[in-house]
PDB file of N, CA and C in Angstrom:
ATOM      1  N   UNK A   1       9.976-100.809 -50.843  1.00  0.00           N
ATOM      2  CA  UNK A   1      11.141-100.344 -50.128  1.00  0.00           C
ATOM      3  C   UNK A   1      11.200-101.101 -48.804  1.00  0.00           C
ATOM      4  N   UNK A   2      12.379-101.558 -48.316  1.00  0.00           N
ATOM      5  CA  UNK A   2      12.530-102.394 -47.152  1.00  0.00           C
ATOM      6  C   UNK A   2      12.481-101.381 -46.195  1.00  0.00           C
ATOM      7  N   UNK A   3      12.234-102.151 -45.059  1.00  0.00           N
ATOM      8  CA  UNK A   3      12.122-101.053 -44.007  1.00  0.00           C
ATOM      9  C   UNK A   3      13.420-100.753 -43.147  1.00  0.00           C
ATOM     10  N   UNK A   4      13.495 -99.368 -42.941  1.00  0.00           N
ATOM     11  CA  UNK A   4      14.822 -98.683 -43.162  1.00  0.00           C
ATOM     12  C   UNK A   4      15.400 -97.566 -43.853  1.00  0.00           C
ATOM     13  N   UNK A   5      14.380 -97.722 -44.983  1.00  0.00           N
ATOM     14  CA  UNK A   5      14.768 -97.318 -46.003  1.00  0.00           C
ATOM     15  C   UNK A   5      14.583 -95.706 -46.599  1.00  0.00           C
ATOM     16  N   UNK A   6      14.895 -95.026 -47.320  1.00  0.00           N
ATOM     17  CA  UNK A   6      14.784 -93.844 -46.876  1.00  0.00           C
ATOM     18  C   UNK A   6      14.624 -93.325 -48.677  1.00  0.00           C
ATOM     19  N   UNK A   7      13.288 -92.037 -48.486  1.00  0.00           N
ATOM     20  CA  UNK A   7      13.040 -91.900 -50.081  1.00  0.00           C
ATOM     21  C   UNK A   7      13.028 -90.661 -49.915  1.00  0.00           C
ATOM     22  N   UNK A   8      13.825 -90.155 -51.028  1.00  0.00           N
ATOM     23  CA  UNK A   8      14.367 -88.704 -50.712  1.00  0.00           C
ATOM     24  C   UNK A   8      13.720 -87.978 -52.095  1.00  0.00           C
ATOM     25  N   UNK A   9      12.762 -87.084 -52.554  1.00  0.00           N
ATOM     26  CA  UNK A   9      11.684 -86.300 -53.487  1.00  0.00           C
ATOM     27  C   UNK A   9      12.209 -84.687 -53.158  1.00  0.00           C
ATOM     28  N   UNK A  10      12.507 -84.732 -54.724  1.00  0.00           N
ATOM     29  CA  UNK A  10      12.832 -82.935 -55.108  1.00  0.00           C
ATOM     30  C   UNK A  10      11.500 -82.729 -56.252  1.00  0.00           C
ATOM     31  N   UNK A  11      10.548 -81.367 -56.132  1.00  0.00           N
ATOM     32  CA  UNK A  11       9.473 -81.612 -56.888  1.00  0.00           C
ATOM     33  C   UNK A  11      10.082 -79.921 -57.192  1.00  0.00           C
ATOM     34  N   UNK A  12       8.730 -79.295 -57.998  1.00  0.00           N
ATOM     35  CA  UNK A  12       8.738 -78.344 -58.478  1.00  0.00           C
ATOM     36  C   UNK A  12       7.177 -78.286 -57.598  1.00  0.00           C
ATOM     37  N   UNK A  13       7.607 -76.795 -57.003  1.00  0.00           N
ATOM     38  CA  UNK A  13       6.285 -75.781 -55.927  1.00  0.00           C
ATOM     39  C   UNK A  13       5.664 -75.598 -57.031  1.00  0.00           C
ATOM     40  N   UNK A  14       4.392 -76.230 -56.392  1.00  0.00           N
ATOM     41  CA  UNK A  14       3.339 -75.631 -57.238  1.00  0.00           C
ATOM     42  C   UNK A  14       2.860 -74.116 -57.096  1.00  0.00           C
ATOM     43  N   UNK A  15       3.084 -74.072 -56.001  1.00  0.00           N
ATOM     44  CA  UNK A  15       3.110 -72.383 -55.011  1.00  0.00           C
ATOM     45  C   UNK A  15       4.040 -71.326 -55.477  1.00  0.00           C
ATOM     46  N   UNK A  16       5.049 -71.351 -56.640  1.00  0.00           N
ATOM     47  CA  UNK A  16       6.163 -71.119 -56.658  1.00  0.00           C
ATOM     48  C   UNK A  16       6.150 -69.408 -56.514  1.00  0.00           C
ATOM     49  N   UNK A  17       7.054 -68.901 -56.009  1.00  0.00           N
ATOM     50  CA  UNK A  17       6.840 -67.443 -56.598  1.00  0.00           C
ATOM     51  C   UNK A  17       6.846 -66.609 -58.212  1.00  0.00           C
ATOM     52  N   UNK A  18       7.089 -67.675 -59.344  1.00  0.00           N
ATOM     53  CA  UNK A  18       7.560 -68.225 -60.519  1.00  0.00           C
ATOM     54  C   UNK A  18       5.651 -67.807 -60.949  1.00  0.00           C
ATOM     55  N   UNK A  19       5.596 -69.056 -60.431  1.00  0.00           N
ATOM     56  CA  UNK A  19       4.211 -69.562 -60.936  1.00  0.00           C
ATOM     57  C   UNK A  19       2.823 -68.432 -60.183  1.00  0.00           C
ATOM     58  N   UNK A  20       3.340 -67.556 -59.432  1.00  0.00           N
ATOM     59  CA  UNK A  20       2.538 -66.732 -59.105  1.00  0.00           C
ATOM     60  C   UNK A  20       2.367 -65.364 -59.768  1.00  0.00           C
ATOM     61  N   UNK A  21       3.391 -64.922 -60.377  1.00  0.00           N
ATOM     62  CA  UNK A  21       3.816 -63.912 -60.946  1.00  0.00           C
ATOM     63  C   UNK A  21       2.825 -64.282 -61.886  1.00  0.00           C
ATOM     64  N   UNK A  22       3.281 -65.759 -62.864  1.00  0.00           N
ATOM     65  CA  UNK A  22       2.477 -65.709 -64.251  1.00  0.00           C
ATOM     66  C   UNK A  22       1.054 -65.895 -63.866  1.00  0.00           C
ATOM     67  N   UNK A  23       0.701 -66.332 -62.986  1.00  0.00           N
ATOM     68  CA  UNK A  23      -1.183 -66.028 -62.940  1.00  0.00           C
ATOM     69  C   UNK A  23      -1.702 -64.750 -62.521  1.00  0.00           C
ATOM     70  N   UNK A  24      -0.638 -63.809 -62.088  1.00  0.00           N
ATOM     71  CA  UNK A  24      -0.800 -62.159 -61.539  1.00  0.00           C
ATOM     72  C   UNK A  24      -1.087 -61.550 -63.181  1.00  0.00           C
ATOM     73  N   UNK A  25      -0.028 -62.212 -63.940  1.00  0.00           N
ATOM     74  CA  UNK A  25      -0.044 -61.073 -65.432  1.00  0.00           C
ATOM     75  C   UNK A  25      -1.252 -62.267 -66.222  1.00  0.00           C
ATOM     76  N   UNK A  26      -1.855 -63.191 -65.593  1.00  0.00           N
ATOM     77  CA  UNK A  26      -2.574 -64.027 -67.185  1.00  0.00           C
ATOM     78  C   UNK A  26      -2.303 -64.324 -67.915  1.00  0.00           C
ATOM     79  N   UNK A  27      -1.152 -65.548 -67.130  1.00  0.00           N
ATOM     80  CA  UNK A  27      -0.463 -66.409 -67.768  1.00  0.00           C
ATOM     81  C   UNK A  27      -0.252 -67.832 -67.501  1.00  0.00           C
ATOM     82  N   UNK A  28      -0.443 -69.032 -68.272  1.00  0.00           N
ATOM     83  CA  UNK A  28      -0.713 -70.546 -67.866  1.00  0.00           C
ATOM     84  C   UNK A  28       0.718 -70.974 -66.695  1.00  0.00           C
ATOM     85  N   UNK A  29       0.452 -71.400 -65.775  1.00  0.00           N
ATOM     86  CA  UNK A  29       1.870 -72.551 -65.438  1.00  0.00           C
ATOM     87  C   UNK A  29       2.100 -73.637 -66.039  1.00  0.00           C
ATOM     88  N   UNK A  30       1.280 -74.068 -66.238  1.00  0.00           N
ATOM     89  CA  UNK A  30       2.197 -75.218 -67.481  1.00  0.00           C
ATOM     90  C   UNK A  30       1.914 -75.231 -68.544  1.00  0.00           C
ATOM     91  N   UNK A  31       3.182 -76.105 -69.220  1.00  0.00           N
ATOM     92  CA  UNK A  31       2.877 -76.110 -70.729  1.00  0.00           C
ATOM     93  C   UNK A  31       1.325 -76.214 -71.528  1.00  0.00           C
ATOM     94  N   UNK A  32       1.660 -75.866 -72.711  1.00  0.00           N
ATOM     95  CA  UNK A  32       0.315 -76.044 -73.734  1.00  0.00           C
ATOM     96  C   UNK A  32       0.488 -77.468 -74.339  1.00  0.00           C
ATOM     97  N   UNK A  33      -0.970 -77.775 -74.224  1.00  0.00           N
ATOM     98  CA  UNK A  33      -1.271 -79.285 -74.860  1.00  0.00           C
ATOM     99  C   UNK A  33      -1.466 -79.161 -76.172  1.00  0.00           C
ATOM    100  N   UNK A  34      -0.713 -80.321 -77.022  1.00  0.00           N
ATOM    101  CA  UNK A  34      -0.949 -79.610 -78.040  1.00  0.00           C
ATOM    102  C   UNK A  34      -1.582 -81.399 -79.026  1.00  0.00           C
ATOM    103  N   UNK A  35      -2.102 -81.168 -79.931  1.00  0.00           N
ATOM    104  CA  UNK A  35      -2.453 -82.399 -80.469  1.00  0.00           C
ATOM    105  C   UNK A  35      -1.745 -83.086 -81.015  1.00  0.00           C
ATOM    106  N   UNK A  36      -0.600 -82.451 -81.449  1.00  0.00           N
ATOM    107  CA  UNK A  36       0.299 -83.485 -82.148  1.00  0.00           C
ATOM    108  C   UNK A  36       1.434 -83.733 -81.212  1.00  0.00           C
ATOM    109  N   UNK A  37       2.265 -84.946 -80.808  1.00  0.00           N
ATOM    110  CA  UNK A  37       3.245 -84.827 -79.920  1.00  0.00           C
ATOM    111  C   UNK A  37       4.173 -84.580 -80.350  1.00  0.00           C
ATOM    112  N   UNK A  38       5.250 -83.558 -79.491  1.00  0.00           N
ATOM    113  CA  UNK A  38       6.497 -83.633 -80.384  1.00  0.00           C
ATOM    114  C   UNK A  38       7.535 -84.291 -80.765  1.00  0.00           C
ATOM    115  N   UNK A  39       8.154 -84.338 -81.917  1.00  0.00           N
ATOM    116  CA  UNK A  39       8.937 -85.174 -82.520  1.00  0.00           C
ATOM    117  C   UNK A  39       9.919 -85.858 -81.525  1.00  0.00           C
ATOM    118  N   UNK A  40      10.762 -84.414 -80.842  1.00  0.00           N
ATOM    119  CA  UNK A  40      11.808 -85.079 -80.205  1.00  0.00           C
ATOM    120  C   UNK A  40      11.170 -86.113 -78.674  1.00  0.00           C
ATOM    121  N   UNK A  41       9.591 -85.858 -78.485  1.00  0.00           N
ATOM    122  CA  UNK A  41       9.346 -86.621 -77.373  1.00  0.00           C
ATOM    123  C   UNK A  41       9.356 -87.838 -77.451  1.00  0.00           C
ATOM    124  N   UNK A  42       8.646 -88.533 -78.620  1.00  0.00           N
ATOM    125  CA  UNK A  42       8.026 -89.037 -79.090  1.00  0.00           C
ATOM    126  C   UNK A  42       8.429 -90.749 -78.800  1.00  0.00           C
ATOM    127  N   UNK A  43      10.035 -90.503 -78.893  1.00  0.00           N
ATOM    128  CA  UNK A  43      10.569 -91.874 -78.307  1.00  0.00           C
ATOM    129  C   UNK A  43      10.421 -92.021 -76.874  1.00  0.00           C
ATOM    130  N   UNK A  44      10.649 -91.138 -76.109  1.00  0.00           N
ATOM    131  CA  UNK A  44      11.036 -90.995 -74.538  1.00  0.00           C
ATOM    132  C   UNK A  44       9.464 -91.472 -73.921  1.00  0.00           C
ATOM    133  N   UNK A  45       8.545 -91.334 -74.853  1.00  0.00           N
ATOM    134  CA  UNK A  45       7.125 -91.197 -74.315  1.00  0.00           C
ATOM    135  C   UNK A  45       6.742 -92.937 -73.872  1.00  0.00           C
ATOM    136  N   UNK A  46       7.119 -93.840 -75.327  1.00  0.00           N
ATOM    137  CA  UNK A  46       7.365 -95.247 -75.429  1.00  0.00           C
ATOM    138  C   UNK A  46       7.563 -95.812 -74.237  1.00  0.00           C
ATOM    139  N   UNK A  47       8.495 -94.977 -73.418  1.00  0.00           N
ATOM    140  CA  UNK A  47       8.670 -96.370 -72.554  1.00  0.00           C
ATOM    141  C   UNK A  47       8.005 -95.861 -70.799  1.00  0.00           C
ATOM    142  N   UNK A  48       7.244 -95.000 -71.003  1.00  0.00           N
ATOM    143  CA  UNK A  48       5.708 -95.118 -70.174  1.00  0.00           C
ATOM    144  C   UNK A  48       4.718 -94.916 -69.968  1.00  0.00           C
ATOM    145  N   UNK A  49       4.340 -94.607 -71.461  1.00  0.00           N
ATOM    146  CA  UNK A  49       2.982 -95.269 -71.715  1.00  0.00           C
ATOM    147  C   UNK A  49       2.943 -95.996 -73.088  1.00  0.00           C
ATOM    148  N   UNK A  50       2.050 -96.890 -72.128  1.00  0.00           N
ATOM    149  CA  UNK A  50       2.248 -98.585 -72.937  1.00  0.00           C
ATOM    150  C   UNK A  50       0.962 -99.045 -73.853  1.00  0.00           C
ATOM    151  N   UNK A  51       0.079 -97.637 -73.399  1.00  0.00           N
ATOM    152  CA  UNK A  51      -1.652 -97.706 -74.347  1.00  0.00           C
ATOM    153  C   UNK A  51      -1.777 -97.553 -75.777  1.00  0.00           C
ATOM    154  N   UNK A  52      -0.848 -96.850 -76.389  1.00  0.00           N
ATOM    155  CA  UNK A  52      -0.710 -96.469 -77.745  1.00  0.00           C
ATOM    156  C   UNK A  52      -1.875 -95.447 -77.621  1.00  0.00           C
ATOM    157  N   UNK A  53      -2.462 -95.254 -76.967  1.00  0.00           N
ATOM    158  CA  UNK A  53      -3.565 -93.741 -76.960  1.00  0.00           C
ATOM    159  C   UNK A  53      -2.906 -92.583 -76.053  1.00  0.00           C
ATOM    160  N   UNK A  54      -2.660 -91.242 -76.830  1.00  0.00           N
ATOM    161  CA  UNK A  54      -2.630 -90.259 -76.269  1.00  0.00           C
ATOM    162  C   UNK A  54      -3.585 -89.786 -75.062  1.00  0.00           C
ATOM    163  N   UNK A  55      -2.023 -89.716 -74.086  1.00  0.00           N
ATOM    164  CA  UNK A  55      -2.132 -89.080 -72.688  1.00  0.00           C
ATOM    165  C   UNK A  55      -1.626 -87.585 -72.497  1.00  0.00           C
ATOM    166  N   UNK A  56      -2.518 -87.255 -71.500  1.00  0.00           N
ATOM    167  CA  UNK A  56      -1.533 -85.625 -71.649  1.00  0.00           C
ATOM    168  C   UNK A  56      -0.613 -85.446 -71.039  1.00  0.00           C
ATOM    169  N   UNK A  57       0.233 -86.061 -70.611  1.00  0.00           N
ATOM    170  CA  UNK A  57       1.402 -86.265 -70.085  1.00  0.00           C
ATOM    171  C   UNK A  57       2.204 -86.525 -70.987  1.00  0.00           C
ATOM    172  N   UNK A  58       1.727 -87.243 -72.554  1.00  0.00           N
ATOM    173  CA  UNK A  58       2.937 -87.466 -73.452  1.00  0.00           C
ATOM    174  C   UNK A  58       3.793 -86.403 -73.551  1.00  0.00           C
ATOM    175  N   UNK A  59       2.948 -85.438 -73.662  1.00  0.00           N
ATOM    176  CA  UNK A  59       4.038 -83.857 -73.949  1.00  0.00           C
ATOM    177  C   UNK A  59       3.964 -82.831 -73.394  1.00  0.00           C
ATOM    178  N   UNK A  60       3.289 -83.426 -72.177  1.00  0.00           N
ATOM    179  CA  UNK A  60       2.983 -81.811 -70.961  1.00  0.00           C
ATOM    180  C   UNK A  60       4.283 -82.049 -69.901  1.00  0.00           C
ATOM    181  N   UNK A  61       4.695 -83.191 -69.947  1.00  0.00           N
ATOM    182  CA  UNK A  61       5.794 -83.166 -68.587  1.00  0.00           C
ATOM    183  C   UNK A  61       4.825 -83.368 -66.987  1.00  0.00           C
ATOM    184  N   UNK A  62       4.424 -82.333 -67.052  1.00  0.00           N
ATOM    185  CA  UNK A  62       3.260 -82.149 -65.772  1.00  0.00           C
ATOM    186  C   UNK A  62       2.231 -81.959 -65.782  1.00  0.00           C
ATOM    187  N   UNK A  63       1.379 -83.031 -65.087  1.00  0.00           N
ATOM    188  CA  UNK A  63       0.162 -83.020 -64.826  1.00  0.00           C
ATOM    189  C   UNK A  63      -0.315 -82.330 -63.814  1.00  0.00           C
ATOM    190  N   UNK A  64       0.257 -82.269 -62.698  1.00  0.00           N
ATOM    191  CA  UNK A  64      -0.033 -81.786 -61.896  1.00  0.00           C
ATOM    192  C   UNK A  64       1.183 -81.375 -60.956  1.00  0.00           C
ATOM    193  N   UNK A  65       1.015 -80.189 -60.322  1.00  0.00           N
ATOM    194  CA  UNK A  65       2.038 -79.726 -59.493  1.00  0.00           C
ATOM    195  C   UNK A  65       1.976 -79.107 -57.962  1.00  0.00           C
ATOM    196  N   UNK A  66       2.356 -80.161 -57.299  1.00  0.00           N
ATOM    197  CA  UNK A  66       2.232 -80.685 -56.210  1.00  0.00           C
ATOM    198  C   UNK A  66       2.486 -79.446 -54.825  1.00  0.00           C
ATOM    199  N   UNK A  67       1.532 -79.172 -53.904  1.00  0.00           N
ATOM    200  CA  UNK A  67       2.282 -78.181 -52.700  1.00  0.00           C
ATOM    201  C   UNK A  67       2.670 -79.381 -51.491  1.00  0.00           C
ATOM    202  N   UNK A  68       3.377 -78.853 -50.936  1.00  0.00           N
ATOM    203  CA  UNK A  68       3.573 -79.302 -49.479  1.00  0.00           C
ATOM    204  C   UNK A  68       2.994 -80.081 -48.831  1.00  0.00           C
ATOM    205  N   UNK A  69       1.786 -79.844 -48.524  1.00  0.00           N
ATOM    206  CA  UNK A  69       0.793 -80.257 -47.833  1.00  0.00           C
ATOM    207  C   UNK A  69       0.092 -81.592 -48.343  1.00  0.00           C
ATOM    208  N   UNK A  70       0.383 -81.685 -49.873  1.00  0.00           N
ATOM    209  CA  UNK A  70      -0.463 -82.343 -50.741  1.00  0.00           C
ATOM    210  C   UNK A  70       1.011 -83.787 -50.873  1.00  0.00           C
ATOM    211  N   UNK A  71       1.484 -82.987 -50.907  1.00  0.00           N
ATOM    212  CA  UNK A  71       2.838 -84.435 -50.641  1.00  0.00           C
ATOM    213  C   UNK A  71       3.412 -85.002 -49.736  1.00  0.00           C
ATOM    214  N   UNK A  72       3.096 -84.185 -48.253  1.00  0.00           N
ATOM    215  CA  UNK A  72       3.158 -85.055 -46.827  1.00  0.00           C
ATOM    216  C   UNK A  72       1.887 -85.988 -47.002  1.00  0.00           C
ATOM    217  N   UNK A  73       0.984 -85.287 -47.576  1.00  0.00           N
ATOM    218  CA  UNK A  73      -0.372 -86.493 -47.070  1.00  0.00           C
ATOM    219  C   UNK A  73      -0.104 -87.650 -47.973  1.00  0.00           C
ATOM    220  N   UNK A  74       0.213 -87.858 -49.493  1.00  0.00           N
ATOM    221  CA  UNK A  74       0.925 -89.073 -50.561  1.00  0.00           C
ATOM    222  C   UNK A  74       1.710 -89.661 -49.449  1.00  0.00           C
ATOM    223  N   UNK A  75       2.787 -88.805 -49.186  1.00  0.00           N
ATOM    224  CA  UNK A  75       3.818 -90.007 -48.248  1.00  0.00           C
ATOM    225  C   UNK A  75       2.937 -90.736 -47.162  1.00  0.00           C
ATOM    226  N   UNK A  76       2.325 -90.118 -46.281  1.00  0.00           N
ATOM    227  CA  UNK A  76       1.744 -90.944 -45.289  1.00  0.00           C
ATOM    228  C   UNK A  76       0.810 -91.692 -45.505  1.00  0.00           C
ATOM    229  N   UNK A  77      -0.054 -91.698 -46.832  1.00  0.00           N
ATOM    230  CA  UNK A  77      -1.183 -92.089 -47.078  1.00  0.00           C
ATOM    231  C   UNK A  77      -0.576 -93.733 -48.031  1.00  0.00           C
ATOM    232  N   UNK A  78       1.057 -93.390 -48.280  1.00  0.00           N
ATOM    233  CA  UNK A  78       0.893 -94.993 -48.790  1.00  0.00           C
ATOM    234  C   UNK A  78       2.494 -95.636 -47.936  1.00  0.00           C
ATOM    235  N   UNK A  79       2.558 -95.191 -46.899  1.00  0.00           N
ATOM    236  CA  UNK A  79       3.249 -95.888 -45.874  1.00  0.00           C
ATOM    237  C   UNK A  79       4.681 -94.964 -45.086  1.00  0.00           C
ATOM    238  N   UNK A  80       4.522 -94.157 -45.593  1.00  0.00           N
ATOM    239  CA  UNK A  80       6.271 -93.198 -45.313  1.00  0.00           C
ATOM    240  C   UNK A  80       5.635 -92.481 -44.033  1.00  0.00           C
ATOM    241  N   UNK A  81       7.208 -92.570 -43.299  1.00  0.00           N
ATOM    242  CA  UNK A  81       6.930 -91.721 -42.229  1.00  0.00           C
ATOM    243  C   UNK A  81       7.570 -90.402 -42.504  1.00  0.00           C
ATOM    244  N   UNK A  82       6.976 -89.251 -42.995  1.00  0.00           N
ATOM    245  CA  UNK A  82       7.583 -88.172 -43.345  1.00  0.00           C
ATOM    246  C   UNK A  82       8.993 -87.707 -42.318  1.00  0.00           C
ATOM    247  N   UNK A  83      10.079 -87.934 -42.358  1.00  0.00           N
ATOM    248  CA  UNK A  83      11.451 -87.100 -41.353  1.00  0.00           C
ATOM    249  C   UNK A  83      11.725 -85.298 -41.485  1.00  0.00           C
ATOM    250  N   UNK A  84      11.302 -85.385 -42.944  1.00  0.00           N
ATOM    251  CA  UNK A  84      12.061 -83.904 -43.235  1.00  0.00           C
ATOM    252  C   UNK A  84      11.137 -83.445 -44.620  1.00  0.00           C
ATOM    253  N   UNK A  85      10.487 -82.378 -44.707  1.00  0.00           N
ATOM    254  CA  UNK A  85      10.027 -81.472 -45.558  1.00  0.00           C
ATOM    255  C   UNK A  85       9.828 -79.911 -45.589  1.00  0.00           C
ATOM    256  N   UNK A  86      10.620 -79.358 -46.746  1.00  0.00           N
ATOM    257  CA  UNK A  86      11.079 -78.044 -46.574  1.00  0.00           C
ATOM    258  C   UNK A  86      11.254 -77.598 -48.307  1.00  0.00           C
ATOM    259  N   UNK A  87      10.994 -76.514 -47.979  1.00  0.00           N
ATOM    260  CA  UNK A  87      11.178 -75.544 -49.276  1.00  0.00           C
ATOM    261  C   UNK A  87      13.061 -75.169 -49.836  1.00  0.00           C
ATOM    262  N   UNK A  88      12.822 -74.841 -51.322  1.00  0.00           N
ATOM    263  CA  UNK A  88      14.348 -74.641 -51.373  1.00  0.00           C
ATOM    264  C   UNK A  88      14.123 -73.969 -52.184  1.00  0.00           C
ATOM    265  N   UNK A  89      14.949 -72.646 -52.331  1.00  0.00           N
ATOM    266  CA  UNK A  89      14.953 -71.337 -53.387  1.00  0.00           C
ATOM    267  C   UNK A  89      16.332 -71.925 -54.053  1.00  0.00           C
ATOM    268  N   UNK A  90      15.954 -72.395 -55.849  1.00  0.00           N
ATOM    269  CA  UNK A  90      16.750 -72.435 -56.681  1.00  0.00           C
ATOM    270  C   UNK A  90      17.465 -71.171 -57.531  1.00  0.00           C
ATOM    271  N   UNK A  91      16.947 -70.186 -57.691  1.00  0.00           N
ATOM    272  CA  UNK A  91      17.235 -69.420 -58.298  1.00  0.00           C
ATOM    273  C   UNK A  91      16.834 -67.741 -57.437  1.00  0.00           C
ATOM    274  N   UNK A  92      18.085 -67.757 -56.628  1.00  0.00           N
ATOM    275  CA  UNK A  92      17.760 -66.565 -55.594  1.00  0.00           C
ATOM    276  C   UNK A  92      18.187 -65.132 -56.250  1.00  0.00           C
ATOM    277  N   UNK A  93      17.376 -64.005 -55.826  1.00  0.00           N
ATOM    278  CA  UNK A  93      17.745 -63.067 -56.539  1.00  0.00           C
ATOM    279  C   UNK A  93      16.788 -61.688 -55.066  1.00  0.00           C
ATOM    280  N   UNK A  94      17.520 -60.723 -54.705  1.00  0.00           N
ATOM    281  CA  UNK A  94      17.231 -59.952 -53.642  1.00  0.00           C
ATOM    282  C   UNK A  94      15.833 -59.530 -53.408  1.00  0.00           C
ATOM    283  N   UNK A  95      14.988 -59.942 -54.185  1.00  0.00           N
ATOM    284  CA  UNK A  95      13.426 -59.485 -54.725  1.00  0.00           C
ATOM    285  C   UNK A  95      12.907 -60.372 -54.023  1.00  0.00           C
ATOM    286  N   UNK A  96      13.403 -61.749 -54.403  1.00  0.00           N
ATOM    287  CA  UNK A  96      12.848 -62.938 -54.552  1.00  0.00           C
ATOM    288  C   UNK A  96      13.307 -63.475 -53.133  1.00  0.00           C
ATOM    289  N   UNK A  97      14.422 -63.113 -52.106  1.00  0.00           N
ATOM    290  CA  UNK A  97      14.634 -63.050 -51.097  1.00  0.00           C
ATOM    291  C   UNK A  97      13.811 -62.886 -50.318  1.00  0.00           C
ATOM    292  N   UNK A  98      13.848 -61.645 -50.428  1.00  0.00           N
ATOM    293  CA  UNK A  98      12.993 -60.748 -49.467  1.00  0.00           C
ATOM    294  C   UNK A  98      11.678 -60.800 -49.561  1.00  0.00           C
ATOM    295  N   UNK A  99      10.854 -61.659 -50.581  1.00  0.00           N
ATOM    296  CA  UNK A  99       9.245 -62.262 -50.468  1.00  0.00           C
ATOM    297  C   UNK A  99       8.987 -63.665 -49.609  1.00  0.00           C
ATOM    298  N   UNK A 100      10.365 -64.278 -49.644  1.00  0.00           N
ATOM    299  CA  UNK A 100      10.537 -65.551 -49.403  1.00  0.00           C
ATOM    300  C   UNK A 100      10.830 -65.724 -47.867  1.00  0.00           C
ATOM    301  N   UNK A 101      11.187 -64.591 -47.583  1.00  0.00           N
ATOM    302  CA  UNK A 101      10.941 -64.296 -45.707  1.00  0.00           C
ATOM    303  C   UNK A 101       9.716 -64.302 -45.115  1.00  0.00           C
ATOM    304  N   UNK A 102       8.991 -63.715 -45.949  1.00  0.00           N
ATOM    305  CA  UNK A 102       7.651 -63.262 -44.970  1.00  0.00           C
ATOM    306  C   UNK A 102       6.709 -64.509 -46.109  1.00  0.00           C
ATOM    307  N   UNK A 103       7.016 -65.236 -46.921  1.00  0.00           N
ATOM    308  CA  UNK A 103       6.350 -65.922 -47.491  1.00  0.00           C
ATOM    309  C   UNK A 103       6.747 -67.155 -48.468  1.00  0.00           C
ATOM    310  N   UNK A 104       7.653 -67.938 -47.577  1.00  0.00           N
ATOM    311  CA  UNK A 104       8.840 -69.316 -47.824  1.00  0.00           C
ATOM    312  C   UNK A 104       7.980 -70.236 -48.677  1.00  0.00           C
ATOM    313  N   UNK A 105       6.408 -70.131 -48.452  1.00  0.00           N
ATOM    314  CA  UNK A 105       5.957 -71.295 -49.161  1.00  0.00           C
ATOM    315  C   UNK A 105       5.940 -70.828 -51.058  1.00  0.00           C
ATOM    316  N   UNK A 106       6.917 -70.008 -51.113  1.00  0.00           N
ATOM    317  CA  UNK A 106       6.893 -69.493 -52.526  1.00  0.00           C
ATOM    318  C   UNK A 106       7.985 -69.852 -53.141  1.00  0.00           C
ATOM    319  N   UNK A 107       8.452 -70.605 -52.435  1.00  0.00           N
ATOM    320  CA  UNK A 107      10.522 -71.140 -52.629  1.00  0.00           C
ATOM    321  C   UNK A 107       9.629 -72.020 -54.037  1.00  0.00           C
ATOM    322  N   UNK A 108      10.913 -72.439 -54.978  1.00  0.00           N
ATOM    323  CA  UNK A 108      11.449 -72.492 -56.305  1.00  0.00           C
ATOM    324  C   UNK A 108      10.707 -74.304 -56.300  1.00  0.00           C
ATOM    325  N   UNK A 109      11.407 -75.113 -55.116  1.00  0.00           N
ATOM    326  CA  UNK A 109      11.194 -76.304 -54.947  1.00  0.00           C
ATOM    327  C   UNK A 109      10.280 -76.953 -53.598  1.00  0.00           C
ATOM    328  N   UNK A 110       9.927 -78.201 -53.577  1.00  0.00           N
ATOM    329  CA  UNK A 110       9.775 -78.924 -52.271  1.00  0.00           C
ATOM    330  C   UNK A 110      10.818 -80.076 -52.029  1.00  0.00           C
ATOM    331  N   UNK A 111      11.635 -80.104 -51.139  1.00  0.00           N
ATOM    332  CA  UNK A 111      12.480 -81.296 -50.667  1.00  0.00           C
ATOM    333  C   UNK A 111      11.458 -82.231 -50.114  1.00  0.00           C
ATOM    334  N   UNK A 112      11.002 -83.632 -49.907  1.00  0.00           N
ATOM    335  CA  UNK A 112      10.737 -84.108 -48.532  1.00  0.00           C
ATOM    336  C   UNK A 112      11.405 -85.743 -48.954  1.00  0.00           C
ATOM    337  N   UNK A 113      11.961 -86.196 -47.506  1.00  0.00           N
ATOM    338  CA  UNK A 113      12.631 -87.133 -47.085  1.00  0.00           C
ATOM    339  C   UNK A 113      11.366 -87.820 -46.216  1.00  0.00           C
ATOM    340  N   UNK A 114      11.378 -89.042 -46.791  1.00  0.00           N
ATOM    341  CA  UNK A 114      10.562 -90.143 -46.045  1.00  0.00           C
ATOM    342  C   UNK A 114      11.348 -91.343 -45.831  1.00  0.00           C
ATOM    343  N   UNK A 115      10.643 -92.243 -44.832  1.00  0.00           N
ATOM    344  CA  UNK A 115      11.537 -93.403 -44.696  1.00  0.00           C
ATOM    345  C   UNK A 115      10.355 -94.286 -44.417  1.00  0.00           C
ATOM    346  N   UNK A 116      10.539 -95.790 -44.404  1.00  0.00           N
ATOM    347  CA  UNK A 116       9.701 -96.825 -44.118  1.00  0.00           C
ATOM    348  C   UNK A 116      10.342 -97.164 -42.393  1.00  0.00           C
TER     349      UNK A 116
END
């Protein structure tokens, strides 16, 4: 990226209030790995990874799911000057409000805006 330049990242909270609920009842956040990949992935997978050996990413989507903290330090650690990082509630509902006051790092998403 030339310098100037400005890189704008919408992730999924790993913190989510989503993803907290299901480890309250004993339940996975992400998908199940499964040994066979699925059919409909199967093309989409082709064009990134180039090993012909199963990765778990062929059909997990996510490997890992990223907080706040863990994605200001990526940006700065390979050249971005972080401008702007903040939480965003996708799917608001008065419950989910009112946890998200006294405890924002539970919002739906992470925004952060970097620039070179």
């Amino acid at each position: 990226m030339s310098v100037g330049g400005i890189f704008y990242l919408s992730t999924i909270n790993g913190c989510s209030f989503e993803n907290v609920l299901k480890l309250f009842r004993g339940k996975p956040i992400t998908g199940k790995v499964n040994e066979k990949l699925d059919d409909g992935f199967a093309e989409v997978v082709k064009d990134f990874n180039k090993t012909d050996m199963k990765q778990i990413w062929d059909d997990w989507q996510h490997v890992k799911e990223y907080t706040k903290e863990e994605l200001e330090e990526i940006f700065k650690v390979v050249g971005f000057k972080v401008k702007k990082c903040f939480y965003r509630n996708l799917y608001p509902n008065f419950i989910k409000n009112t946890v998200l006051k006294l405890f924002p790092h539970l919002a739906d998403e992470i925004i952060i805006i970097g620039g070179k």
